[in-house]
N, C-alpha and C. Protein backbone atom coordinates (compact mmCIF):
# COMPACT_ATOMS: atom_id res chain seq x y z
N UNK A 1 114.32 89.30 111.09
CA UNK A 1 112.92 89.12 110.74
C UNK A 1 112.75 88.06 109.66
N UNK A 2 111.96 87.47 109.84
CA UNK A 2 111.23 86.54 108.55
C UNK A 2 110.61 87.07 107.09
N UNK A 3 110.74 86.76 106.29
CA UNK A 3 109.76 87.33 105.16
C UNK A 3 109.81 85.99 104.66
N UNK A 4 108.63 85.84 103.59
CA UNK A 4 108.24 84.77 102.57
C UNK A 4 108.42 85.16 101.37
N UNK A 5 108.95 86.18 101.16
CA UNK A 5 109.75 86.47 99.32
C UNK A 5 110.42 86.77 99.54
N UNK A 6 111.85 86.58 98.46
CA UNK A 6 113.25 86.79 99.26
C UNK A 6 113.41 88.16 99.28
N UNK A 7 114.10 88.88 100.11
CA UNK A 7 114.54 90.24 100.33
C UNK A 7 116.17 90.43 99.47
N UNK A 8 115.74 91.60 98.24
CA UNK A 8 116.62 91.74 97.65
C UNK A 8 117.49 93.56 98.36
N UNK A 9 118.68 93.86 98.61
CA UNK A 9 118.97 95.05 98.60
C UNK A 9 119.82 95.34 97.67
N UNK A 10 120.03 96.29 96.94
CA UNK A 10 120.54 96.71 95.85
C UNK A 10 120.35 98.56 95.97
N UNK A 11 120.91 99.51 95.23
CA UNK A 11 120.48 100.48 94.94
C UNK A 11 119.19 101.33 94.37
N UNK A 12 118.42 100.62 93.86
CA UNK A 12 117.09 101.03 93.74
C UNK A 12 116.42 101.31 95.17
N UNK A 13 116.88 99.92 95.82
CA UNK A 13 116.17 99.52 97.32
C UNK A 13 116.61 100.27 98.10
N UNK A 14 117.80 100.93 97.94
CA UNK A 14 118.40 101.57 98.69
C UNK A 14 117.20 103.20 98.74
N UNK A 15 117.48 103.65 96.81
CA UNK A 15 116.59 104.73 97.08
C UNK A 15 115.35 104.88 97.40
N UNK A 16 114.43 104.00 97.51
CA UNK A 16 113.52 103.89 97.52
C UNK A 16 112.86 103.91 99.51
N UNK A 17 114.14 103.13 100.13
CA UNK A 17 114.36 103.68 101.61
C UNK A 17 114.65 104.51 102.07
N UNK A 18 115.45 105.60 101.55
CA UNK A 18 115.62 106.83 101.57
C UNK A 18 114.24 107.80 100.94
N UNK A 19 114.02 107.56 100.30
CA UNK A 19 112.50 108.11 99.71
C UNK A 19 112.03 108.46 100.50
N UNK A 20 110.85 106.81 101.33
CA UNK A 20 110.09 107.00 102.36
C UNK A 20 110.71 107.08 103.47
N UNK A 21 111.66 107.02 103.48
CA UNK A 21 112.44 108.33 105.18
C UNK A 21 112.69 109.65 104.61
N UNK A 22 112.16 110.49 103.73
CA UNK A 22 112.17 111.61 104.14
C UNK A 22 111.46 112.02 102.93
N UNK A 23 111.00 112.57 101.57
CA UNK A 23 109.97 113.48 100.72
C UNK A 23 108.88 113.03 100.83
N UNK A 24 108.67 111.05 100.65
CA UNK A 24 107.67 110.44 100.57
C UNK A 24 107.47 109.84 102.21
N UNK A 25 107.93 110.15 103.32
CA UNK A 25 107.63 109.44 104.56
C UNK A 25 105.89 109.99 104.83
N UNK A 26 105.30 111.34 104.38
CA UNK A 26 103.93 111.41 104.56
C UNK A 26 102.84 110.28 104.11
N UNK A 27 103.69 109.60 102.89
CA UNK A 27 102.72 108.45 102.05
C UNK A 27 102.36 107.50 102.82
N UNK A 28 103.79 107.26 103.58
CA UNK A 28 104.41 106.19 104.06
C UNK A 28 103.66 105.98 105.44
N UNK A 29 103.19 106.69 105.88
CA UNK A 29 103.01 106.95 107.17
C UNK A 29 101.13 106.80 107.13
N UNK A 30 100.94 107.29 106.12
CA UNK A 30 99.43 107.06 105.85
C UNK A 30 99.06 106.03 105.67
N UNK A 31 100.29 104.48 104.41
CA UNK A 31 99.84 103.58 104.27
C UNK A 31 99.71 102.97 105.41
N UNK A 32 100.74 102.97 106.33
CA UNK A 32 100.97 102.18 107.75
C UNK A 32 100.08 102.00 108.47
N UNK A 33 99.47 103.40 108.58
CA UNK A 33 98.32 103.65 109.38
C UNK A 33 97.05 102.81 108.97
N UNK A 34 96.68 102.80 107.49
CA UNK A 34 95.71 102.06 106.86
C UNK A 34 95.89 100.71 107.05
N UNK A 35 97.28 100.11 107.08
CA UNK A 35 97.64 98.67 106.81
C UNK A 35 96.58 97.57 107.87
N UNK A 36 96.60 98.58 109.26
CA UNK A 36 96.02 97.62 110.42
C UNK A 36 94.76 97.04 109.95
N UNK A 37 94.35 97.93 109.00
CA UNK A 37 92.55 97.64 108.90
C UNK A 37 92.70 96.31 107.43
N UNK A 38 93.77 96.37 106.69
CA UNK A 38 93.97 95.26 105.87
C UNK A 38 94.94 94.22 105.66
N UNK A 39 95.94 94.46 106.16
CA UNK A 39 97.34 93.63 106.46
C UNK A 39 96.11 91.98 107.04
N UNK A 40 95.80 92.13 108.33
CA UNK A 40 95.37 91.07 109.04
C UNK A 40 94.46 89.69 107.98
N UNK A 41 93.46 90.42 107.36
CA UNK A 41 93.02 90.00 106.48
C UNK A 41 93.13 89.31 105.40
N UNK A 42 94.12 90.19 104.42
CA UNK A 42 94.77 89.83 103.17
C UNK A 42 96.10 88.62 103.67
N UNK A 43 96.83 88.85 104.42
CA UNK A 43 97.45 87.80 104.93
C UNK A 43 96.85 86.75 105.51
N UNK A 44 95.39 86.62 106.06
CA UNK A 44 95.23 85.26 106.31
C UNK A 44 94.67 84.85 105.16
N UNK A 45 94.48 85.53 104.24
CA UNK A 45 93.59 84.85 103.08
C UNK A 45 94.97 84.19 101.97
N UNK A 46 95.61 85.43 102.05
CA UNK A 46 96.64 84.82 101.25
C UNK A 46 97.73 83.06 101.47
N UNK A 47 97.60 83.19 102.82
CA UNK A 47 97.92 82.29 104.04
C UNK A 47 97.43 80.96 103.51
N UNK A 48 96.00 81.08 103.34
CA UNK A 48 95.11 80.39 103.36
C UNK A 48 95.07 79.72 101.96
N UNK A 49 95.43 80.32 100.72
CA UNK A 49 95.34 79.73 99.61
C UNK A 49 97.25 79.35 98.95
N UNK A 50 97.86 78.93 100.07
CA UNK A 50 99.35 79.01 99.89
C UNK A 50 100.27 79.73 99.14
N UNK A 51 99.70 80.98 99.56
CA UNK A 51 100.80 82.06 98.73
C UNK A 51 101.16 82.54 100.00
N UNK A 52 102.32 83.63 99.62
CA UNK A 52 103.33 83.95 100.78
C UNK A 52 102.31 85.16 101.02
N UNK A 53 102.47 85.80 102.46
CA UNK A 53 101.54 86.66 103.12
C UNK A 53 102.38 88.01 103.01
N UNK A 54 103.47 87.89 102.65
CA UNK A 54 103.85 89.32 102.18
C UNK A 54 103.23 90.00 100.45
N UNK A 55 102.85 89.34 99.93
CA UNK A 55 102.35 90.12 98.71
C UNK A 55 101.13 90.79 99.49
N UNK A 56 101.04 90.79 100.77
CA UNK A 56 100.04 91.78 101.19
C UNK A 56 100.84 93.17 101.09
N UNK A 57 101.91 93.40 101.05
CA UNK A 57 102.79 94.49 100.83
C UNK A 57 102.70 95.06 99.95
N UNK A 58 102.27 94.10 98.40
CA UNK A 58 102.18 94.47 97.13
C UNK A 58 101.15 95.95 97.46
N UNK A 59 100.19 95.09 97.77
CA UNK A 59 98.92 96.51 97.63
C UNK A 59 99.10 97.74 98.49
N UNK A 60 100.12 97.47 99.62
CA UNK A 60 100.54 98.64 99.91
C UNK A 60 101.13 99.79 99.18
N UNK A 61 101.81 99.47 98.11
CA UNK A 61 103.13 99.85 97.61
C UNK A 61 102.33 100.44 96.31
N UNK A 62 101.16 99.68 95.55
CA UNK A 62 100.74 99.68 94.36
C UNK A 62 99.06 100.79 94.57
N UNK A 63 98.50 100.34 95.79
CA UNK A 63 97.23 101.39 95.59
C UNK A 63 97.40 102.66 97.19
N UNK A 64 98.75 102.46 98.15
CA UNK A 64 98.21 102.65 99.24
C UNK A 64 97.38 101.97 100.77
N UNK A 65 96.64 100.63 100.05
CA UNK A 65 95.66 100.36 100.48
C UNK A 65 94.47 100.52 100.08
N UNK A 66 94.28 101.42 99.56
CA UNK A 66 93.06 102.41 98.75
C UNK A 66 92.03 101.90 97.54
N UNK A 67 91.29 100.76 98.32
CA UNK A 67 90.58 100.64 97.16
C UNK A 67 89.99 101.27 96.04
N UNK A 68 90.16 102.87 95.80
CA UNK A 68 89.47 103.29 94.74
C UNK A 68 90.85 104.42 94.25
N UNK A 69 92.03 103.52 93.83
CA UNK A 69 92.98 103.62 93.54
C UNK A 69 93.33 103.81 92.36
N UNK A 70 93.20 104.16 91.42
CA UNK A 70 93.03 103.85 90.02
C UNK A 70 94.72 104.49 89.39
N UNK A 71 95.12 104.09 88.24
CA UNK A 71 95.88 104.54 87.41
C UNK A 71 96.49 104.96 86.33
N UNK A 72 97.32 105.98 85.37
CA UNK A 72 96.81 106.31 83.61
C UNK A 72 96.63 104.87 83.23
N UNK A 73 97.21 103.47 83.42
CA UNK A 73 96.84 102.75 82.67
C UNK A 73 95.40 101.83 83.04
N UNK A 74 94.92 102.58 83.98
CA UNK A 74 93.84 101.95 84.37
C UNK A 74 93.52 100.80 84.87
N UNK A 75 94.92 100.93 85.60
CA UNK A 75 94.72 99.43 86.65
C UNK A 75 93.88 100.45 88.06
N UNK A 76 93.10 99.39 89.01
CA UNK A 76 92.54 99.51 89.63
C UNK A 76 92.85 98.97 90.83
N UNK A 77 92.07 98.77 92.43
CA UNK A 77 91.83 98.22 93.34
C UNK A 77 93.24 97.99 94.10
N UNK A 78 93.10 97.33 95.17
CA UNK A 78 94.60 97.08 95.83
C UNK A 78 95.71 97.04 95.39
N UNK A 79 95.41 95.49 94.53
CA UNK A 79 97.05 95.43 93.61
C UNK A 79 96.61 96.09 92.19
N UNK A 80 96.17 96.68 91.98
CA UNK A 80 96.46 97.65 90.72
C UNK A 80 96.25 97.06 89.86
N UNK A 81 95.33 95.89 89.39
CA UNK A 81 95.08 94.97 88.02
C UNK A 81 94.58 95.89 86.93
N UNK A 82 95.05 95.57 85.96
CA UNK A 82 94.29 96.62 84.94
C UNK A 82 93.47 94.81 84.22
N UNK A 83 92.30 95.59 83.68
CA UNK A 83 91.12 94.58 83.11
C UNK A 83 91.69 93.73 82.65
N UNK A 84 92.07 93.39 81.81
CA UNK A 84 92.67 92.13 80.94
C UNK A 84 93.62 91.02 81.65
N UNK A 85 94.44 92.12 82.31
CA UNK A 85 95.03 90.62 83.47
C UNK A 85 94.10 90.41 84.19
N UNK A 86 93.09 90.63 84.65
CA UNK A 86 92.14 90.25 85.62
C UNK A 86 91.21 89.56 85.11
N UNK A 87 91.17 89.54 83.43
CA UNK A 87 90.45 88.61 83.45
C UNK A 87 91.05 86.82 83.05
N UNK A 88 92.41 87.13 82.86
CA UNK A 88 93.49 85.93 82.32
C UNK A 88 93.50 85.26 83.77
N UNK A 89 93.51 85.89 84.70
CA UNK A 89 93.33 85.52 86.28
C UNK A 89 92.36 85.17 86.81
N UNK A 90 91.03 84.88 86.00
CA UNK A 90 89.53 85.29 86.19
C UNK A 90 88.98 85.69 87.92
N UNK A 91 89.97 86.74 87.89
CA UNK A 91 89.39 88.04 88.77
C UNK A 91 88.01 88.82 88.50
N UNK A 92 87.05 88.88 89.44
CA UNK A 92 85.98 89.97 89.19
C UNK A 92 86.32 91.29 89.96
């Protein structure tokens, strides 16, 4: 397969595949399901402004998909920005 960020495996990566094959595969299985309705999208946009179309993965990994995702540090939305990087990024 192709990817556009390099693919690292190591032991973290390792557990973290083991994870979502078996305590966390319910998560896993929910994001997947969600992905169809945003994968298409976020990758052509990302596409579109020459970044690699896998950081559409990011927001998998970071909200679910789930725009009303929030976290203790109060990052928010897909990729999980908390306010202040979003605004160094001038994200609304």
């Amino acid at each position: 397969p192709y990817f556009d960020i390099p693919i690292t495996y190591n032991t973290k990566v390792k557990w973290w595949i083991n994870y979502f094959q078996t305590s966390g595969r319910k998560w896993f299985r929910t994001w997947l399901e969600r992905s169809s309705a945003y994968l298409p999208t976020m990758q052509k946009t990302l596409a579109g402004r020459g970044l690699p179309q896998d950081l559409a993965y990011v927001a998998m990994i970071e909200s679910g998909f789930s725009p009303h995702a929030t976290s203790t540090a109060e990052a928010v939305g897909y990729w999980q920005f908390i306010r202040e990087t979003g605004k160094i990024y001038g994200l609304r």
